[in-house]
Protein backbone atom coordinates (compact mmCIF):
# COMPACT_ATOMS: atom_id res chain seq x y z
CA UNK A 1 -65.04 -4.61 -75.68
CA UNK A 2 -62.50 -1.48 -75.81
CA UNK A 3 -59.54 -1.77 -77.41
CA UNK A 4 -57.45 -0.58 -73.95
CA UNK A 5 -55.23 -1.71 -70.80
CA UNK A 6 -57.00 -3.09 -68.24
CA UNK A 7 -54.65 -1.36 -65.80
CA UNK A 8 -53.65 2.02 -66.89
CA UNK A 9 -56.76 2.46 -69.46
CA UNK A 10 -54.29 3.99 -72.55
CA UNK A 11 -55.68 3.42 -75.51
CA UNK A 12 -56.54 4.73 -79.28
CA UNK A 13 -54.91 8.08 -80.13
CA UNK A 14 -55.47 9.66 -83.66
CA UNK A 15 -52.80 11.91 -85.30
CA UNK A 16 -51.78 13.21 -88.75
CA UNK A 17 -49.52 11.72 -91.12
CA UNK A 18 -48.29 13.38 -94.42
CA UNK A 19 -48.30 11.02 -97.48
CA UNK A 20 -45.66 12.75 -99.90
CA UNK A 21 -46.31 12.37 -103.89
CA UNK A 22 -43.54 11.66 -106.21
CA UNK A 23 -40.60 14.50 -106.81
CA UNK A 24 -41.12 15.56 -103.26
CA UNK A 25 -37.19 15.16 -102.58
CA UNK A 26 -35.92 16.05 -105.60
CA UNK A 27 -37.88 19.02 -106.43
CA UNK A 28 -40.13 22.09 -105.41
CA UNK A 29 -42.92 21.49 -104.00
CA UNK A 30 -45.69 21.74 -106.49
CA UNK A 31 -48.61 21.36 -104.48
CA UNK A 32 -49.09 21.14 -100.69
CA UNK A 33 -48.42 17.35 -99.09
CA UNK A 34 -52.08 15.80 -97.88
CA UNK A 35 -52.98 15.08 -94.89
CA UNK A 36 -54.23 11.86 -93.63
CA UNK A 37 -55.34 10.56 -90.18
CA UNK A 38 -53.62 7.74 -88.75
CA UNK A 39 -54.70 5.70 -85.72
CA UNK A 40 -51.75 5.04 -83.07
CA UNK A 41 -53.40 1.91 -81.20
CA UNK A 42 -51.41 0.53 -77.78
CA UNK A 43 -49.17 -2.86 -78.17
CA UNK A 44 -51.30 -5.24 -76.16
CA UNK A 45 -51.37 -8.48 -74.78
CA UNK A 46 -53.00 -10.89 -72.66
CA UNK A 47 -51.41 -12.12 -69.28
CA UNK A 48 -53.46 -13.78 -66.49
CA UNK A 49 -57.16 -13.19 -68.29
CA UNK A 50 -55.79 -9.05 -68.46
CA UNK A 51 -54.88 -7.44 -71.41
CA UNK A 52 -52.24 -5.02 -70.47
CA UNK A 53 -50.16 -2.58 -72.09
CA UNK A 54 -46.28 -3.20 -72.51
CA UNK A 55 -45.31 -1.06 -69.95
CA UNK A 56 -47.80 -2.48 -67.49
CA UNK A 57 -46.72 -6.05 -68.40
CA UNK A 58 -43.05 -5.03 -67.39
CA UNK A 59 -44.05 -3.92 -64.02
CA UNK A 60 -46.38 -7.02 -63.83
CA UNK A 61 -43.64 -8.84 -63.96
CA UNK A 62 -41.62 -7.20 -61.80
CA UNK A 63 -43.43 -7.71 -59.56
CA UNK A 64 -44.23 -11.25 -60.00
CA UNK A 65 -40.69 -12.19 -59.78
């Protein structure tokens, strides 16, 4: 099963995040900062047998009340 909203189907995104060595504020830079991939994954949760995104749990609720 996919790792997504039921409702609006957002899911996984990759991006790039820089890991910085030591002396990186202090000093020159000596070699250039690597890049790593970092996975960005949605904040979900479960709420009446769906598992929905924040945002789609707000207007859920919303709704609801």
């Amino acid at each position: 099963m996919a790792y997504r909203c039921d409702n609006c189907d957002r899911g996984v995104q990759y991006g790039d995040s820089h890991t910085h060595g030591r002396g990186v504020a202090g000093g020159r830079w000596k070699k250039k900062a690597p890049k790593t991939r970092k996975v960005f994954k949605p904040n979900l949760h479960n709420f009446n047998g769906q598992k929905l995104c924040t945002k789609c749990l707000r207007k859920a609720k919303s709704l609801k009340t």
